[in-house]
Structures are given as C-alpha cells and as structure tokens.
C-alpha atoms as a PDB file:
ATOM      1  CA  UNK A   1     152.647  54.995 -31.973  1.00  0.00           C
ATOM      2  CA  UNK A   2     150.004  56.438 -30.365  1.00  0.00           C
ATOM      3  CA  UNK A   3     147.273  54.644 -32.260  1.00  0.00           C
ATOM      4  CA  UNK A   4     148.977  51.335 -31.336  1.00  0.00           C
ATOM      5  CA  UNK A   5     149.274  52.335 -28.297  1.00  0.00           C
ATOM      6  CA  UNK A   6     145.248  53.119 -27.986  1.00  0.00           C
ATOM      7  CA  UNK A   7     144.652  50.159 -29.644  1.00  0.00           C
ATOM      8  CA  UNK A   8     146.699  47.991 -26.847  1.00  0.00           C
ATOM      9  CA  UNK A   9     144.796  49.609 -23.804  1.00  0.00           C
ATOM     10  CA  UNK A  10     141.535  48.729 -25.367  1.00  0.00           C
ATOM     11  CA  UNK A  11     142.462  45.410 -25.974  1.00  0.00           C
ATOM     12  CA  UNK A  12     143.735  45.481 -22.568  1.00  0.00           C
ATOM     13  CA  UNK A  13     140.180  46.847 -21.065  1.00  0.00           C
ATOM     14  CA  UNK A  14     138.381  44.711 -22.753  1.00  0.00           C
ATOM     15  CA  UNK A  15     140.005  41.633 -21.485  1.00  0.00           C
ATOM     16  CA  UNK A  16     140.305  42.948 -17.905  1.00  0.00           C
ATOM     17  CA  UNK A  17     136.624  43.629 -18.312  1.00  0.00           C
ATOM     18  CA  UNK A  18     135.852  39.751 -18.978  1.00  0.00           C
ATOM     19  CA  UNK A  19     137.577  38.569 -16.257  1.00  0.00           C
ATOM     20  CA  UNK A  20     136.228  40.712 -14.061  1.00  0.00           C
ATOM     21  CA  UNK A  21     132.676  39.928 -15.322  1.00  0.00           C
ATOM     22  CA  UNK A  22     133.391  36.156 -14.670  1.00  0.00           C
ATOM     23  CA  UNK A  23     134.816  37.076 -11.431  1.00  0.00           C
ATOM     24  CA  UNK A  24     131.867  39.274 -10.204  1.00  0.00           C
ATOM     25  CA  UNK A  25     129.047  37.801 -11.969  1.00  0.00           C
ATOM     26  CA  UNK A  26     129.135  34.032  -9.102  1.00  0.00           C
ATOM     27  CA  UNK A  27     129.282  36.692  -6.176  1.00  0.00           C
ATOM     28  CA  UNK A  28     125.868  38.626  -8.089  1.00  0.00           C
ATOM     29  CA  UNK A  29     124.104  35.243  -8.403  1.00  0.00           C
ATOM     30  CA  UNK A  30     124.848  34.527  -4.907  1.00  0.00           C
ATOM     31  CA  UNK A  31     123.504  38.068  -3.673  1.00  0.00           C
ATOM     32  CA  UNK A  32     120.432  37.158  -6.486  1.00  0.00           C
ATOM     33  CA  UNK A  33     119.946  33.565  -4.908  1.00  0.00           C
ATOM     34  CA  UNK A  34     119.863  34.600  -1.540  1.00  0.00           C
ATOM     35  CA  UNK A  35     116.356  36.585  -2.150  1.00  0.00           C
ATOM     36  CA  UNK A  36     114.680  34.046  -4.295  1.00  0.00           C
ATOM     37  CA  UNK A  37     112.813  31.324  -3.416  1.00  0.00           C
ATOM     38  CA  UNK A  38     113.204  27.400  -4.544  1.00  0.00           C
ATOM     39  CA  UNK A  39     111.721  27.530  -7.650  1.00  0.00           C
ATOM     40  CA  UNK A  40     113.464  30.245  -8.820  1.00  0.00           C
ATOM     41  CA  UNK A  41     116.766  28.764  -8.459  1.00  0.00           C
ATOM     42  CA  UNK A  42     116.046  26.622 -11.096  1.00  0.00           C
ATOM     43  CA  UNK A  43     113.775  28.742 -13.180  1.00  0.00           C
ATOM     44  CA  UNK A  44     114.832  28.861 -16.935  1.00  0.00           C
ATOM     45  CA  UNK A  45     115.728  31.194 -18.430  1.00  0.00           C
ATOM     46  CA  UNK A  46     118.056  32.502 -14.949  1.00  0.00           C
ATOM     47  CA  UNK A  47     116.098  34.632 -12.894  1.00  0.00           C
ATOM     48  CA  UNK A  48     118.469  37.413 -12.132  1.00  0.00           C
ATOM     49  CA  UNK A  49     116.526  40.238 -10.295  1.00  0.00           C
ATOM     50  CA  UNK A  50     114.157  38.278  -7.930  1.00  0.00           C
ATOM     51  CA  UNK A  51     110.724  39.567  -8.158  1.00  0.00           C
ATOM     52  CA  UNK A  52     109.286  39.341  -5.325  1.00  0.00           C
ATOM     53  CA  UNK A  53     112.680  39.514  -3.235  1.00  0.00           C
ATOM     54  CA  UNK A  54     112.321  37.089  -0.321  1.00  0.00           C
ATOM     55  CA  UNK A  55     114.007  38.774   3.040  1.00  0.00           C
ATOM     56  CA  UNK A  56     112.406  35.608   5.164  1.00  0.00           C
ATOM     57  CA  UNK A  57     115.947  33.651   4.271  1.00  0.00           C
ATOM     58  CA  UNK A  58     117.906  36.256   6.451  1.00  0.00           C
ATOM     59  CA  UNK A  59     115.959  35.722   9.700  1.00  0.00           C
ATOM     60  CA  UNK A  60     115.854  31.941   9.086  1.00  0.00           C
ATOM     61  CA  UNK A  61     119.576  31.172   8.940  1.00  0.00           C
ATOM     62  CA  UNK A  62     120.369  32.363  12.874  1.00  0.00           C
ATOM     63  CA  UNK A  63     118.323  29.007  13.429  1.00  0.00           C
ATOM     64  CA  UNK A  64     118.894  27.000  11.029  1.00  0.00           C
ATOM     65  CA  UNK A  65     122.146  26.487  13.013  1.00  0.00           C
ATOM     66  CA  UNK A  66     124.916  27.904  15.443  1.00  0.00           C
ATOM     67  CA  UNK A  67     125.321  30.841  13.026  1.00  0.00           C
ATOM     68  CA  UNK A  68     126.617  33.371  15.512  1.00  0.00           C
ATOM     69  CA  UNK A  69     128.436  31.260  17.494  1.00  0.00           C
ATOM     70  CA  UNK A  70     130.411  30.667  14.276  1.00  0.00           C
ATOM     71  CA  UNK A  71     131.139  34.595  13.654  1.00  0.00           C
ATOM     72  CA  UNK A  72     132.155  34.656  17.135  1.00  0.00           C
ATOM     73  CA  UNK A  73     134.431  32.012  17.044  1.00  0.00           C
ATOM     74  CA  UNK A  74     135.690  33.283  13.725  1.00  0.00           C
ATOM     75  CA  UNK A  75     136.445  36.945  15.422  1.00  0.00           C
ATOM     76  CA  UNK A  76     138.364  35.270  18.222  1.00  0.00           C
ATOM     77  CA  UNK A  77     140.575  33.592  16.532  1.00  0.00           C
ATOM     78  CA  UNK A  78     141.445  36.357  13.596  1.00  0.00           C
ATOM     79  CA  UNK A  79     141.378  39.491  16.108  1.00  0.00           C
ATOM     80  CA  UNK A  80     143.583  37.168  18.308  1.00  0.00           C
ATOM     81  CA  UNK A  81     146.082  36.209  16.323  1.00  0.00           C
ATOM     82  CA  UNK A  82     145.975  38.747  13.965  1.00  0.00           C
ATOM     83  CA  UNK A  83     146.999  41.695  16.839  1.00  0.00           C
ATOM     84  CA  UNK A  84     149.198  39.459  18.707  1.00  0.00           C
ATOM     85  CA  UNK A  85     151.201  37.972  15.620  1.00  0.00           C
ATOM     86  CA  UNK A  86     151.513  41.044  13.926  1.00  0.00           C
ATOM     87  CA  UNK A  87     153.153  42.425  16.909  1.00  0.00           C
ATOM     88  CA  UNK A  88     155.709  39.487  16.727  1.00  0.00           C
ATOM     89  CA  UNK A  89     156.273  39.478  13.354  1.00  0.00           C
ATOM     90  CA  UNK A  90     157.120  42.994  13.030  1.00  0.00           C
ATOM     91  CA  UNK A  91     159.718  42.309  16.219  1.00  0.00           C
ATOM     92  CA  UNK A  92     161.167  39.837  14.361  1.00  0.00           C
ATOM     93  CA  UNK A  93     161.489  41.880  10.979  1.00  0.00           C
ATOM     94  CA  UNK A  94     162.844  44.760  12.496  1.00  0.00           C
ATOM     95  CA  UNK A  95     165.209  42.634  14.458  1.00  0.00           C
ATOM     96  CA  UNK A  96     166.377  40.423  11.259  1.00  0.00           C
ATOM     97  CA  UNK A  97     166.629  43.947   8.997  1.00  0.00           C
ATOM     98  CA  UNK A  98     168.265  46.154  11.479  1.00  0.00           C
ATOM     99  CA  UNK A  99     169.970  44.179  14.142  1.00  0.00           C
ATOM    100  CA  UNK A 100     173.167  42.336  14.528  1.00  0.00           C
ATOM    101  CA  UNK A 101     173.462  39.050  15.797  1.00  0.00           C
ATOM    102  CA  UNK A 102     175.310  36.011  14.998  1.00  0.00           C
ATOM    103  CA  UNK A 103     173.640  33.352  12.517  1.00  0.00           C
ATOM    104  CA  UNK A 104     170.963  35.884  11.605  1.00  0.00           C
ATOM    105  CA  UNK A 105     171.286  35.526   8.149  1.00  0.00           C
ATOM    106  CA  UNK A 106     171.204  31.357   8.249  1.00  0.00           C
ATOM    107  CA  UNK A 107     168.121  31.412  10.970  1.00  0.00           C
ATOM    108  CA  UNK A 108     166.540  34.051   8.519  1.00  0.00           C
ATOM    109  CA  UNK A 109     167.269  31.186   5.259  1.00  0.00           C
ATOM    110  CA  UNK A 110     166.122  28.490   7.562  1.00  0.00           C
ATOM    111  CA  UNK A 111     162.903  30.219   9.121  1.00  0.00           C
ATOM    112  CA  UNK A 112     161.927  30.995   4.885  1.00  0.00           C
ATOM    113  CA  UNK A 113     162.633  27.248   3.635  1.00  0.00           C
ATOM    114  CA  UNK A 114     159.879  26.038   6.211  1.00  0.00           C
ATOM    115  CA  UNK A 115     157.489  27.720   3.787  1.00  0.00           C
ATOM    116  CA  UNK A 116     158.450  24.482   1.263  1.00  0.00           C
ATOM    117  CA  UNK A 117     156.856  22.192   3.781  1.00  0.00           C
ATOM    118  CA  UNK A 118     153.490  21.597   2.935  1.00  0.00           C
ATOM    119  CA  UNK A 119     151.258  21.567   5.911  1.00  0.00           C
ATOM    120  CA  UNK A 120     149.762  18.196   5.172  1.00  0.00           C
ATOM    121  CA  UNK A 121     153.260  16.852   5.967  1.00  0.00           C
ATOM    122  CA  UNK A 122     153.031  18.370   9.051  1.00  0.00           C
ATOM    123  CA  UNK A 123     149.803  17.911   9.986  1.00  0.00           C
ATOM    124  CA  UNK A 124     149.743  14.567  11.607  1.00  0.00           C
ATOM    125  CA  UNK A 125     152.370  15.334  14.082  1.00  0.00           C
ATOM    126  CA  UNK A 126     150.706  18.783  15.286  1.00  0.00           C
ATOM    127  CA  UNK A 127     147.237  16.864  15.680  1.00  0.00           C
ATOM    128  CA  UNK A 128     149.155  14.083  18.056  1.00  0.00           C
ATOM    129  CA  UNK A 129     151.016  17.208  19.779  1.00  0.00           C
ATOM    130  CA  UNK A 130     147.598  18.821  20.318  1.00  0.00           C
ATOM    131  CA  UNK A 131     145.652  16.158  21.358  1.00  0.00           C
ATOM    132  CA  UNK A 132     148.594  15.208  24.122  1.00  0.00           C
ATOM    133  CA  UNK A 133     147.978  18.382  25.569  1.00  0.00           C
ATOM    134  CA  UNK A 134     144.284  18.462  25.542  1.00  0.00           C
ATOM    135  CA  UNK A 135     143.303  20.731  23.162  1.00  0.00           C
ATOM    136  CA  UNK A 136     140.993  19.300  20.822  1.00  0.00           C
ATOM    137  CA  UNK A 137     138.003  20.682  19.882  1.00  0.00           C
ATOM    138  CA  UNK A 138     139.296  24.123  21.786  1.00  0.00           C
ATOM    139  CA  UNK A 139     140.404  27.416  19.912  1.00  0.00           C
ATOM    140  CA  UNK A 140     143.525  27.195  21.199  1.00  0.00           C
ATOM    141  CA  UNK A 141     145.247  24.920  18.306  1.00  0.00           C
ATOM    142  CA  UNK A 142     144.264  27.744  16.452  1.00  0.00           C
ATOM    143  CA  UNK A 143     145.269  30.480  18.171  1.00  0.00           C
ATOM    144  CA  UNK A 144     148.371  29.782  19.865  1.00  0.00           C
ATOM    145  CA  UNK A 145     150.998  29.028  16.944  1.00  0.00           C
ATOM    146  CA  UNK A 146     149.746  32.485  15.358  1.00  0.00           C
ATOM    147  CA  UNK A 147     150.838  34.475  17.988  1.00  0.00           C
ATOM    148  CA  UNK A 148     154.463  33.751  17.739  1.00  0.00           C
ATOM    149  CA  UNK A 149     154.287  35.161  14.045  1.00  0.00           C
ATOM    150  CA  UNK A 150     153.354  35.148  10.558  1.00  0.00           C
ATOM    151  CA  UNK A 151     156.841  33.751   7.943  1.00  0.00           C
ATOM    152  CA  UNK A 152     155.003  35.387   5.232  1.00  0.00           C
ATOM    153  CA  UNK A 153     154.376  38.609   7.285  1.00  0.00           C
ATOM    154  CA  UNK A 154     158.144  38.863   8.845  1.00  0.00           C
ATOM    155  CA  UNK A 155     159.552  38.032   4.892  1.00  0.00           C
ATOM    156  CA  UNK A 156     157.709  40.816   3.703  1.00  0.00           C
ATOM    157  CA  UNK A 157     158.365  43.388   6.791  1.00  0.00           C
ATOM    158  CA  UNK A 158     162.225  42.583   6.681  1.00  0.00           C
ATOM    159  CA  UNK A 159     162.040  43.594   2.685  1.00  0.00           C
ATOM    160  CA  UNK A 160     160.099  46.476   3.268  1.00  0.00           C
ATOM    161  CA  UNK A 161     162.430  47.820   6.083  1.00  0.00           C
ATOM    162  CA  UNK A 162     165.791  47.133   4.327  1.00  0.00           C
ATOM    163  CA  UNK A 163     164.726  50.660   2.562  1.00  0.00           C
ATOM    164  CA  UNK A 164     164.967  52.256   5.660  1.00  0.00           C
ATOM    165  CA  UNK A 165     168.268  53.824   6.103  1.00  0.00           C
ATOM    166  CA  UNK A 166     170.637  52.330   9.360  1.00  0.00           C
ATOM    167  CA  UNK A 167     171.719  55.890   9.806  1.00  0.00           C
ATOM    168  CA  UNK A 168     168.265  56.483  11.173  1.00  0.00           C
ATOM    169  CA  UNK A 169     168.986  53.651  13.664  1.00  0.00           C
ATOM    170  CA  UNK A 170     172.641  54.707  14.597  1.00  0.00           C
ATOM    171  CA  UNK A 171     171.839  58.162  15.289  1.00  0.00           C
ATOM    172  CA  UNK A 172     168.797  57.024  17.537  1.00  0.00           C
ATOM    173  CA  UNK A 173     171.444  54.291  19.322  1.00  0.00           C
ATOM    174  CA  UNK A 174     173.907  57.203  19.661  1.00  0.00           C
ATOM    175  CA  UNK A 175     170.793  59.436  21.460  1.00  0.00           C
ATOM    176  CA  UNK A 176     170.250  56.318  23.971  1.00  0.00           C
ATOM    177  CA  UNK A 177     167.486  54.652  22.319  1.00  0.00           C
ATOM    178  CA  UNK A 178     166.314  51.457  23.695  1.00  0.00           C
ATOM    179  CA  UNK A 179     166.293  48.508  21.238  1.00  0.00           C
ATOM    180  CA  UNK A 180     162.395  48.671  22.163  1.00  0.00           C
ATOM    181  CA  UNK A 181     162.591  51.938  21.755  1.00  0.00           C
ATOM    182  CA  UNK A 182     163.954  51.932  18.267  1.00  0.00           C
ATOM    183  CA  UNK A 183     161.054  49.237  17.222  1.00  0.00           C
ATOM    184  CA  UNK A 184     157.740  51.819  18.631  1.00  0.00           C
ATOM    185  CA  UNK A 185     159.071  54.895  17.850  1.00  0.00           C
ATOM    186  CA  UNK A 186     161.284  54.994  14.869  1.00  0.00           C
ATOM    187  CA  UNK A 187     160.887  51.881  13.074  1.00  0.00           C
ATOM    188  CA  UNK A 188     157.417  50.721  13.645  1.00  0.00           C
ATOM    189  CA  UNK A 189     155.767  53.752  12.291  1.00  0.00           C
ATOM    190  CA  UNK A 190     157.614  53.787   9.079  1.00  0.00           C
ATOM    191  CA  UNK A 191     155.781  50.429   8.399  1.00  0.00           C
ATOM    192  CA  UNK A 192     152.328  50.879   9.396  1.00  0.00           C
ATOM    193  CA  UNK A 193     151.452  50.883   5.587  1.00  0.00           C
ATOM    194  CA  UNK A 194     152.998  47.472   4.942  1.00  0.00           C
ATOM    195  CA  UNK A 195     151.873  46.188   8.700  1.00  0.00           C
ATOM    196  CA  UNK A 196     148.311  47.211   7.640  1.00  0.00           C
ATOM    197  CA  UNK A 197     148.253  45.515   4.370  1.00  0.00           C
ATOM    198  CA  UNK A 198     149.660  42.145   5.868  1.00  0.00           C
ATOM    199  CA  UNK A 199     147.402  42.653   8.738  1.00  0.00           C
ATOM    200  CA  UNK A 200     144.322  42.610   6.835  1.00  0.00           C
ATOM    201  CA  UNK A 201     145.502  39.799   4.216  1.00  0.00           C
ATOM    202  CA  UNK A 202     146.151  37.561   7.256  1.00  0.00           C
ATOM    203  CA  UNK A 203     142.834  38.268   8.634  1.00  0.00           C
ATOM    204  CA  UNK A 204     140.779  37.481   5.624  1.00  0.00           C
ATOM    205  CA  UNK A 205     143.024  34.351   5.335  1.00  0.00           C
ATOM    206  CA  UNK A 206     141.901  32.876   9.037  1.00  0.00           C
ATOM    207  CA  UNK A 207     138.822  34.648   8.558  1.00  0.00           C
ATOM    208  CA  UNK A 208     138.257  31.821   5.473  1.00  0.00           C
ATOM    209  CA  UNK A 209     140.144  29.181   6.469  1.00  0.00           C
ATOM    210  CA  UNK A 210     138.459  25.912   6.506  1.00  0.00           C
ATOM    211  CA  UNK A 211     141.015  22.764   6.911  1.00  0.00           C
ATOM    212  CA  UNK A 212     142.266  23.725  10.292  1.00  0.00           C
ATOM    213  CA  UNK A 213     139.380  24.099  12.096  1.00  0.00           C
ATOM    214  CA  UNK A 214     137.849  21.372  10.801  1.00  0.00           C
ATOM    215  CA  UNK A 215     140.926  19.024  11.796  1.00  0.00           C
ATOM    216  CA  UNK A 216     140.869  20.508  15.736  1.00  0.00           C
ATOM    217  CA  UNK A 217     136.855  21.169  16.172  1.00  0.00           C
ATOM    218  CA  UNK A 218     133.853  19.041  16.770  1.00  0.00           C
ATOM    219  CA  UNK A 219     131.700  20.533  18.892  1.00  0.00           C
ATOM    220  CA  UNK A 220     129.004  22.802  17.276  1.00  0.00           C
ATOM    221  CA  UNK A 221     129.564  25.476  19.687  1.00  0.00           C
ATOM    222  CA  UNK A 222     132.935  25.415  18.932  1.00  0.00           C
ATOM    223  CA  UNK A 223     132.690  25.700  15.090  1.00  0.00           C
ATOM    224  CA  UNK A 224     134.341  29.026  12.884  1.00  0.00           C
ATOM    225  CA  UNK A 225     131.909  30.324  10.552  1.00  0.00           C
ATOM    226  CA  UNK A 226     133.333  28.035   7.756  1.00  0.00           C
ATOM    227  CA  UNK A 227     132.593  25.221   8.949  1.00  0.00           C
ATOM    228  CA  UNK A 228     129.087  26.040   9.919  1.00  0.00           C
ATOM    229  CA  UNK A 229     128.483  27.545   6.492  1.00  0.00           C
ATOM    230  CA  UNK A 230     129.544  24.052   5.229  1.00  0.00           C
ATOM    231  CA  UNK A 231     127.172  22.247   7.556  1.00  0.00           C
ATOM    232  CA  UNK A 232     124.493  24.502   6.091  1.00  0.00           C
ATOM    233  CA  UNK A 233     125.587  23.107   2.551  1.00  0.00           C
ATOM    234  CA  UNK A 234     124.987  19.457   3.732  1.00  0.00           C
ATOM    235  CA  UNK A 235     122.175  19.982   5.599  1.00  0.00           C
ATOM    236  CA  UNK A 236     119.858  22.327   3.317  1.00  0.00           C
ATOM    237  CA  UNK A 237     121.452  21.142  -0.208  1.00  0.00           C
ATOM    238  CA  UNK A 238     119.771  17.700   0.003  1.00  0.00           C
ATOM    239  CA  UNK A 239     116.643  19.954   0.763  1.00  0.00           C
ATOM    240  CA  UNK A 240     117.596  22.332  -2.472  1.00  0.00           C
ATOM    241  CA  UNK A 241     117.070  25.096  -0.070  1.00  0.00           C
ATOM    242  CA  UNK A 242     120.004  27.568  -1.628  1.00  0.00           C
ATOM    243  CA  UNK A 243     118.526  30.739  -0.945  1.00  0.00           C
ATOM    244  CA  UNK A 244     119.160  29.862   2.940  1.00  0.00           C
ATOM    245  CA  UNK A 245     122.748  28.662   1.905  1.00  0.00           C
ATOM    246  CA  UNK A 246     123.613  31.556  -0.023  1.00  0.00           C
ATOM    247  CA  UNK A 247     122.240  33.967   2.544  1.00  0.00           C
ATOM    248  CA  UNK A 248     124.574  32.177   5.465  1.00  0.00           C
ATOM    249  CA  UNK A 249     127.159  32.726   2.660  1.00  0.00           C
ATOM    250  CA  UNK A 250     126.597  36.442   2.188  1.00  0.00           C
ATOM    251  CA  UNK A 251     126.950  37.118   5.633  1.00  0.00           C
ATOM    252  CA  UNK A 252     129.944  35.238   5.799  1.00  0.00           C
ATOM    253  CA  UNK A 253     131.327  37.441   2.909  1.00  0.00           C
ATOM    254  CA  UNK A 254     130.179  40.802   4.282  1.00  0.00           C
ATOM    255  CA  UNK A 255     133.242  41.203   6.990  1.00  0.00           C
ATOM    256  CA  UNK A 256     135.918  40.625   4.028  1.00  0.00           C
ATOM    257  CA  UNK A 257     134.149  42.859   1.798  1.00  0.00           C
ATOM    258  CA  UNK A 258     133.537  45.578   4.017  1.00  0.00           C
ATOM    259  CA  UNK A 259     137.185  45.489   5.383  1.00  0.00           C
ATOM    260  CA  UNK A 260     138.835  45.487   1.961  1.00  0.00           C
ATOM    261  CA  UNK A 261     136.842  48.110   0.360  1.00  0.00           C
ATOM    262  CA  UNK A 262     137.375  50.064   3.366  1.00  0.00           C
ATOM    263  CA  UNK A 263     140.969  49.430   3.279  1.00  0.00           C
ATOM    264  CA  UNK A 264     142.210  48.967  -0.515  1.00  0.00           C
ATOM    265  CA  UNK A 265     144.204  51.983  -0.594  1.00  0.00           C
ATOM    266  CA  UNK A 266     146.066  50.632   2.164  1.00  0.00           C
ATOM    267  CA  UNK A 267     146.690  47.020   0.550  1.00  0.00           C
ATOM    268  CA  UNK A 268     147.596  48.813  -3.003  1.00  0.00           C
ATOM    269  CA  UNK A 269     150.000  50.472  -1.850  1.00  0.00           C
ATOM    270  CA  UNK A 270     151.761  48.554   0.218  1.00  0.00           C
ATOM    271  CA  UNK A 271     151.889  46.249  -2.513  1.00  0.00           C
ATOM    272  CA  UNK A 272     152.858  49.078  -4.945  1.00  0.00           C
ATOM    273  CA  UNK A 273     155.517  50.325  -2.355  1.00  0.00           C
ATOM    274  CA  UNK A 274     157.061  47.095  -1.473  1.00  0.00           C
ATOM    275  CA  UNK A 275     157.406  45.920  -5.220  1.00  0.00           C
ATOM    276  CA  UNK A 276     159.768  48.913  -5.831  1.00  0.00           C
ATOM    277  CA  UNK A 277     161.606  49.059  -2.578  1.00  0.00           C
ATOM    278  CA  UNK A 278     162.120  44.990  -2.339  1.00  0.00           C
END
C-alpha cells in the first residue's frame, strides 16, 4: 500500500510539475523578451538569458504612450470599487445569512440566477443607459455599478457565515446590539479571511479587465492599463518591437503578482475554509 501509494504522488508531482512548467515558462519568456533586443526575439535557437540585457525598454515605454495615466486609471477604479463594494457585499451577506425578513430567501434565488445572464445580453442596454446620462468615455460606468456589490462576493460571504452560530447573534440582540452593530463588531471580523480573499480576487479581476473599458472609453487619458497595453500591441507589433510590449506587459503584471504572493495564505485559506464550511 505504501509503495502504491509513493508511486501515485510521484506520478502526481510529475504531472503537476508539467503544467506548471507550461504555465510559468510564457510568463519567463515574457520577463526574457522584455531585456532583449529585436533580433533576439527571433534568434534561433531561443535566446533565453539575454546577453547583453537591454534596460533601455523600461524607460522607453512611459513615452511610448499614456502608460501612467493607464495605472492610474486602473487604481481608481479597482481601489474604488473594490473598498466600497466589499463593504456592500458583506452588508448584504450578513443580512441574507443572519437576518429575517420576508422574501429573503426568493430575492437571495433571484439576485444568484442573474449570474446566468451573460453580460453580452446585457450589454447593449447598459451602453444606451450610460450614454443617456452622459457618461461615456468617464470612469464612472465603471465604477458606479461596483459599489452596490459583488453577486459572486455576497454568494460566497452568505456561505461562509451560515457557519457562524445565530446564538452569537441572539445573545448580542439580547445585550442591545445594533443591527450595525452586530455587522462591525461581531460578524464582520469573523470574515475578514473570506472578505480578504474575495477582496483581492475582485481586484485582480478589474485590475485585468479589458471588454468594459474598452466599450465606455475613448479618450487616451481616460484609458485602464489594458487597454493601453493593447494599443502598445498595435502600435509596436507592426514595428516587431516586443521587447517594448513585453516590458509595458511586465509592469502591468507586477501589481497582481506582488499582491498575490503577498497575500496567498490569505486566498488558500479562505478557499480551504469555505470548501469545508459551505
């Protein structure tokens, strides 16, 4: 048994080690790219450790176009939303998990089976709604439906907090609590693992997103990094400058890295956590 058992883990290693060798190794020849210069791109065999590395790619890209305009943008509308939804979204869990009201369950069933609609289905009609109230090519198409909450974020928060036990709550009702009350100081710091770990997937998911801004946003000032970094790929790919691409791309990547290794324990186990207690 324990042989088999040995043999099965390897197996398993192995495998896990492929993937993640496929998965790593476009992110290392982006990193690689991003110091060469034009002819090594294409050299043959790969060139894989630049030699000289080229640094001149890093200083080129803040004008080669509205670069930092595009991180700002980008940190408006994540930080934004991201703080201000969360807050709603955990109101709304705690209120769906712990509070009685009448119809909760059905608004709870309906809220959910809006996650079958795609969003090109409602895309149209948002775009007309936006545009009658002037906010094309602002950041406020998308900021504004953010901050009344995340579906995903108040499914997952409601799950989370049905392991939480209502005597907690009664006793704290009995005491004089405030339904507020109840949310900041009893109930809200029991999820701050889960809360984190949805708060930092929803961040790298505006922080990448790419449809809706390009939908609501013309202006170049008014770009998110995404769509910037895509102007750079039709603007410098005709020129088979890639180094300059890939560098706009690493810098684009370096947030969402940075945050996720900084925060993985938080996003394991919440992920760990919730798949036991949901």
């Amino acid at each position: 048994m324990t042989s088999r058992r040995r043999v099965t883990n390897t197996i398993i290693f192995v495998l896990l080690l492929i993937g993640a060798v496929f998965m790593i190794g476009p992110l290392l020849w982006m990193l690689s790219t991003s110091f060469k210069d034009k002819q090594d791109v294409f050299a043959l065999p790969p060139v894989w450790i630049p030699n000289p590395f080229h640094f001149d790619k890093y200083s080129e890209i803040w004008d080669a176009g509205p670069l930092l305009s595009g991180i700002k943008n980008s940190l408006i509308i994540a930080v934004t939303v991201t703080i201000v939804g969360t807050f709603t979204s955990s109101l709304a869990a705690f209120s769906f998990s712990k509070l009685r009201f009448p119809g909760k369950n059905k608004i709870f069933l309906l809220m959910l089976s809006s996650l079958m609609i795609p969003y090109p289905a409602v895309m149209i009609p948002q775009f007309f709604m936006f545009s009658k109230l002037g906010w094309i090519d602002t950041l406020l198409p998308l900021i504004v439906p953010g901050l009344f909450g995340n579906i995903v974020m108040i499914f997952f928060l409601r799950q989370y907090l049905s392991s939480v036990p209502n005597a907690i709550i009664e006793a704290a009702k009995i005491d004089g609590s405030s339904y507020f009350r109840l949310y900041s100081s009893i109930t809200f710091p029991l999820i701050k693992p889960a809360v984190a770990a949805q708060l930092i997937l929803w961040f790298m998911g505006i922080w990448n997103d790419y449809l809706s801004p390009i939908i609501y946003l013309n202006s170049p000032e008014k770009q998110t990094l995404q769509l910037v970094i895509a102007n750079f790929n039709a603007t410098y790919a005709i020129q088979t400058d890639y180094p300059l691409i890939m560098a706009a791309s690493i810098i684009a990547l370096l947030p969402m890295l940075i945050i996720f290794l900084v925060f993985q324990k938080q996003i394991i186990e919440s992920v760990a956590i919730s798949g036991v207690k949901g």
